[in-house]
C-alpha atoms as a PDB file:
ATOM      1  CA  UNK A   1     -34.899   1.321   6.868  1.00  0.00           C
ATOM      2  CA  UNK A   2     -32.444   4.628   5.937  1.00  0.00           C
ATOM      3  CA  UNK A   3     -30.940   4.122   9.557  1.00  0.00           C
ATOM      4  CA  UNK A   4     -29.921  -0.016   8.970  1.00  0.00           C
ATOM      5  CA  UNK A   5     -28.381   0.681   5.890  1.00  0.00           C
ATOM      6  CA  UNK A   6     -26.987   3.876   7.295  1.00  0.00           C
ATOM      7  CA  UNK A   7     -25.399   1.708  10.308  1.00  0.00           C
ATOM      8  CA  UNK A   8     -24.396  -1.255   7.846  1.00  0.00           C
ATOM      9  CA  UNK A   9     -22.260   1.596   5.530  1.00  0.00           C
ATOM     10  CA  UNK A  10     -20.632   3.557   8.743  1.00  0.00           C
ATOM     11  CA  UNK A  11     -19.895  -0.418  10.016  1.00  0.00           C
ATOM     12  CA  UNK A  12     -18.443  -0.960   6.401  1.00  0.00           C
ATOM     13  CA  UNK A  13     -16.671   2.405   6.829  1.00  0.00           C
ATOM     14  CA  UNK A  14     -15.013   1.869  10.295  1.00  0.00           C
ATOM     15  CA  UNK A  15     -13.678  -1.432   8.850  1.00  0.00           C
ATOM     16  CA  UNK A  16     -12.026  -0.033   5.906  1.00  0.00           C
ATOM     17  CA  UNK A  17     -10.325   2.761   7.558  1.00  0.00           C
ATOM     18  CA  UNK A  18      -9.016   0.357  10.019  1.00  0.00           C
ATOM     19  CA  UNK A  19      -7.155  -1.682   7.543  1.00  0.00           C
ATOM     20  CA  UNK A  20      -5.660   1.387   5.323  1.00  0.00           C
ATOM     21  CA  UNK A  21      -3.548   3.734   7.620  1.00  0.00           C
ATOM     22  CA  UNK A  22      -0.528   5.580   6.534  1.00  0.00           C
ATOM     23  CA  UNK A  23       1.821   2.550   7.461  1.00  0.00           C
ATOM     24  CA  UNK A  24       0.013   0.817   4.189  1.00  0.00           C
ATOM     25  CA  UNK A  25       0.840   3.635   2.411  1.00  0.00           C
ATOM     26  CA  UNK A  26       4.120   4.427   3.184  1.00  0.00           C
ATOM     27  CA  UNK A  27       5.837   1.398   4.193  1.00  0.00           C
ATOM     28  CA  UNK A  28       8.108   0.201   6.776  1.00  0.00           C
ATOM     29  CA  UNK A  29      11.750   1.299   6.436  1.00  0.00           C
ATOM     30  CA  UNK A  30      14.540  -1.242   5.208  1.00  0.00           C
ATOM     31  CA  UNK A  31      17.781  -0.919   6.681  1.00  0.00           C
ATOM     32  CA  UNK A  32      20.570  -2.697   4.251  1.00  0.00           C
ATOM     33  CA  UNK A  33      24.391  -2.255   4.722  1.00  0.00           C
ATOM     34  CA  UNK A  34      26.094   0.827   4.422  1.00  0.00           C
ATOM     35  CA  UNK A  35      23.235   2.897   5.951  1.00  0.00           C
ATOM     36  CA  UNK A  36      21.632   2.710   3.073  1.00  0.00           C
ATOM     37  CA  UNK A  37      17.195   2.563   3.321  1.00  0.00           C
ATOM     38  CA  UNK A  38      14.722   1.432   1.507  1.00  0.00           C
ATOM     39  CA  UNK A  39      11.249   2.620   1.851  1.00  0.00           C
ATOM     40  CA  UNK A  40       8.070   0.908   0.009  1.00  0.00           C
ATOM     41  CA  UNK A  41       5.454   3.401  -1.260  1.00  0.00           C
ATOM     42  CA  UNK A  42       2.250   2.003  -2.191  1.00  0.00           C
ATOM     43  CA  UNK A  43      -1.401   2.838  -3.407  1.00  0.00           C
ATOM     44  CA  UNK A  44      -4.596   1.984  -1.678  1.00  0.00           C
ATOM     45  CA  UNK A  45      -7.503   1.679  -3.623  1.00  0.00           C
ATOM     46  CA  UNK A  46     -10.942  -0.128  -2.444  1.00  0.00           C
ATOM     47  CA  UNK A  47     -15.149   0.443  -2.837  1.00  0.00           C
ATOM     48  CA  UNK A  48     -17.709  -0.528  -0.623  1.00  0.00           C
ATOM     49  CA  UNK A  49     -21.388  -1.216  -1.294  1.00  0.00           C
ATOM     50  CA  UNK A  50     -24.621  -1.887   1.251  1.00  0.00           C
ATOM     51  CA  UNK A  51     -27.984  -2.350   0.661  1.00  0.00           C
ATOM     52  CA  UNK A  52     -31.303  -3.426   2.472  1.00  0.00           C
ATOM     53  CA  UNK A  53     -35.280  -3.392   1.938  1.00  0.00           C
ATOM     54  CA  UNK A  54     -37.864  -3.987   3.893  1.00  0.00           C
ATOM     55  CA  UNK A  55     -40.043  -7.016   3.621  1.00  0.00           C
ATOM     56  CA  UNK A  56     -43.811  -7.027   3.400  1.00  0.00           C
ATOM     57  CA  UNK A  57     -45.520  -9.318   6.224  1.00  0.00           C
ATOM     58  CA  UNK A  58     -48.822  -9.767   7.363  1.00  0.00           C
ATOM     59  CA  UNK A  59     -47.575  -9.131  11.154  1.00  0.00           C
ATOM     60  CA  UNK A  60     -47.180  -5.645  12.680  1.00  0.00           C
ATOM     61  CA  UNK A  61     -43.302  -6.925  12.881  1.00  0.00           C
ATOM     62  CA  UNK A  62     -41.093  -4.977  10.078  1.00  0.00           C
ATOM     63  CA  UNK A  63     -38.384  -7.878   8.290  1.00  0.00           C
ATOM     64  CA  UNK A  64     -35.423  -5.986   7.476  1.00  0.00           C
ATOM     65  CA  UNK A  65     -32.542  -7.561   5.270  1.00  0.00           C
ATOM     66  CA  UNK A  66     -29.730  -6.043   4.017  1.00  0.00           C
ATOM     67  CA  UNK A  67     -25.971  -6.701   3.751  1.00  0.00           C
ATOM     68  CA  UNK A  68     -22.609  -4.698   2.996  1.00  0.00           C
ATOM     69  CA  UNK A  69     -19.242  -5.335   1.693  1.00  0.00           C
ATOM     70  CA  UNK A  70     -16.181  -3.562   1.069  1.00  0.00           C
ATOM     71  CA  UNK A  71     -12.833  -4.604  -0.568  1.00  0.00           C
ATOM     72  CA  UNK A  72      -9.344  -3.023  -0.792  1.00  0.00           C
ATOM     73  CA  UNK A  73      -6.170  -3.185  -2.746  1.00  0.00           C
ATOM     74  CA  UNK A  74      -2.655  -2.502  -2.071  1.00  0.00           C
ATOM     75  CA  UNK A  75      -0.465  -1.975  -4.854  1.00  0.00           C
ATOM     76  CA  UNK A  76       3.480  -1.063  -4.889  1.00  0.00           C
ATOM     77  CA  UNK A  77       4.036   1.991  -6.937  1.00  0.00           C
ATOM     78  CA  UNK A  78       7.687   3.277  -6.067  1.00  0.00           C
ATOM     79  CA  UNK A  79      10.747   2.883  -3.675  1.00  0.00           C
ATOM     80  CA  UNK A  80      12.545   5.762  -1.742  1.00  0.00           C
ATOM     81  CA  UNK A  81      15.796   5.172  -1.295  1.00  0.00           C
ATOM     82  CA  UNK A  82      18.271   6.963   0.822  1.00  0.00           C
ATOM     83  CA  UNK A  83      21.542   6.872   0.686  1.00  0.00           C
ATOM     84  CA  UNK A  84      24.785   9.045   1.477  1.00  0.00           C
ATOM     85  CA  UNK A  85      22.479  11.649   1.898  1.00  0.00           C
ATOM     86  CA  UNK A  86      20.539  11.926  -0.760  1.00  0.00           C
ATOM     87  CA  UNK A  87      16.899  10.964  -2.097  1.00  0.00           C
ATOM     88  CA  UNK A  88      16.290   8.485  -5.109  1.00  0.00           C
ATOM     89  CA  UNK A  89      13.015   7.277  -6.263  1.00  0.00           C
ATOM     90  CA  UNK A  90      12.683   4.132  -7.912  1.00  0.00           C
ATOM     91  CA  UNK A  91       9.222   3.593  -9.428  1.00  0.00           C
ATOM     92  CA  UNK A  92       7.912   0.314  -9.561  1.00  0.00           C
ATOM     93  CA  UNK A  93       6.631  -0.555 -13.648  1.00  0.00           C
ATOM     94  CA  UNK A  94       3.664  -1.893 -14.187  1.00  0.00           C
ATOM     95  CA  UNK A  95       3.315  -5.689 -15.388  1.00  0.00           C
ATOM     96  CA  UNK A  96       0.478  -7.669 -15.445  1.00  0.00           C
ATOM     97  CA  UNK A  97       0.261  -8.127 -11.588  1.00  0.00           C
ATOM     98  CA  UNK A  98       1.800  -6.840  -8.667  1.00  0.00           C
ATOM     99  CA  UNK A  99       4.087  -9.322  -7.802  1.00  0.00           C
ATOM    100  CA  UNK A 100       5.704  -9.403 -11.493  1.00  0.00           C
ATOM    101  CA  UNK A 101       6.381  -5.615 -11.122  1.00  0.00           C
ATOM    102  CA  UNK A 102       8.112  -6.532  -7.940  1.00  0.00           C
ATOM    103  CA  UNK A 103      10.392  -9.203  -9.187  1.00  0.00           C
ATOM    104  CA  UNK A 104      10.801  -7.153 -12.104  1.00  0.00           C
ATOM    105  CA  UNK A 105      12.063  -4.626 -10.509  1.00  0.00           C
ATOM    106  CA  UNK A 106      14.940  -6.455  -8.304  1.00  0.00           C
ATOM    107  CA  UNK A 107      17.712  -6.634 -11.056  1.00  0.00           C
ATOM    108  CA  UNK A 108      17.033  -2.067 -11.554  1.00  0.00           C
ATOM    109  CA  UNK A 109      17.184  -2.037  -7.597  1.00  0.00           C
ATOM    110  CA  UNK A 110      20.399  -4.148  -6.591  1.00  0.00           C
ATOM    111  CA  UNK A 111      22.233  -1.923  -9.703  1.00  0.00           C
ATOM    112  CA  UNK A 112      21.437   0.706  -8.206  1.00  0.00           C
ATOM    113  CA  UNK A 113      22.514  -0.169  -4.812  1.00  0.00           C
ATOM    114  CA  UNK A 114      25.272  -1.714  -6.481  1.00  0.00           C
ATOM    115  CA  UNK A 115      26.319   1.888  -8.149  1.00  0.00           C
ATOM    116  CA  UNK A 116      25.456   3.637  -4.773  1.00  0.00           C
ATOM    117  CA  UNK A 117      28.056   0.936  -3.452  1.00  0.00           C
ATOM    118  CA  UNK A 118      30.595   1.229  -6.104  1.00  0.00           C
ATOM    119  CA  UNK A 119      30.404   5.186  -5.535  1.00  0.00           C
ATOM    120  CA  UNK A 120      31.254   4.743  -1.643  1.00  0.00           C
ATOM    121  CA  UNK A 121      34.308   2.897  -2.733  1.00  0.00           C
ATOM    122  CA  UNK A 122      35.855   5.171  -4.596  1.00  0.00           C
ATOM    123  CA  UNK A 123      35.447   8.379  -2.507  1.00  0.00           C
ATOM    124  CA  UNK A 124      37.207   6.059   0.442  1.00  0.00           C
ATOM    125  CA  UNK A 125      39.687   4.990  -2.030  1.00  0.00           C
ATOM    126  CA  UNK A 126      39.995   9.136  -2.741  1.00  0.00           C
ATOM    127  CA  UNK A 127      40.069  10.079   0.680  1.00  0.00           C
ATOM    128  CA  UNK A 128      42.635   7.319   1.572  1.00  0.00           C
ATOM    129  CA  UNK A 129      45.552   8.651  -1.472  1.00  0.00           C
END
C-alpha cells in the first residue's frame, strides 16, 4: 500500500512543480515607452494531499483505492520597475482579492510612470538651454 500512495504523492509532486517555475514567480517583462519596464513579482503558494487503504476481500486479489490532489495559488505581491537606470519597487497592497489589489494599484503606477516621465522632460529641456 506505502508504494501506491508513495507513487500517487511523487505523481502529485511532478504536477505541481510543473506548473510553478520561476517564470510564475518572476514575471514576464513589460516594455512601455521611453525604455521604461515593468516586471510582475508574484507569490506561489499551494498544498497537496493523497491517501489510500486497502480493502478487505474474500479473494487472494488486494483492492487498493486511493486518490490525490494538489492546488496552487498565484498572487501579485510587487512590481519592479526600471527606468533611466534605476530600480523602483512598487508593492502591490493587499485588498480583499487579487484582482482589487491590481486595479487598485493602477492610479500609484501610471503616477509614477507619469513622474518618471515628467523627470525625462525636464533633464531634455536642461540639456537643450
Amino acid at each position: 500500500m506505502s508504494e501506491k500512495i508513495n507513487g500517487i504523492m511523487e505523481t502529485t509532486m511532478e504536477k505541481l512543480k510543473s506548473m510553478a517555475t520561476a517564470d510564475t514567480i518572476v514575471g514576464e517583462t513589460i516594455e512601455l515607452a521611453d525604455g521604461i519596464k515593468v516586471i510582475p513579482i508574484s507569490k506561489v503558494s499551494y498544498g497537496f494531499a493523497s491517501g489510500g487503504s486497502d480493502f478487505p476481500t474474500k479473494s487472494q486479489r488486494a483492492i487498493f483505492g486511493g486518490g490525490g490532489g494538489a492546488g496552487m495559488s498565484v498572487t501579485p505581491v510587487a512590481f519592479l520597475v526600471l527606468a533611466d537606470g534605476k530600480v523602483d519597487i512598487v508593492p502591490v497592497k493587499t485588498e480583499t482579492s487579487s484582482s482589487e489589489g491590481i486595479v487598485a494599484m493602477i492610479p500609484e503606477i501610471a503616477e509614477k510612470l507619469k513622474s518618471t516621465f515628467s523627470k525625462n522632460k525636464n533633464k531634455e529641456t536642461e540639456s537643450e538651454k
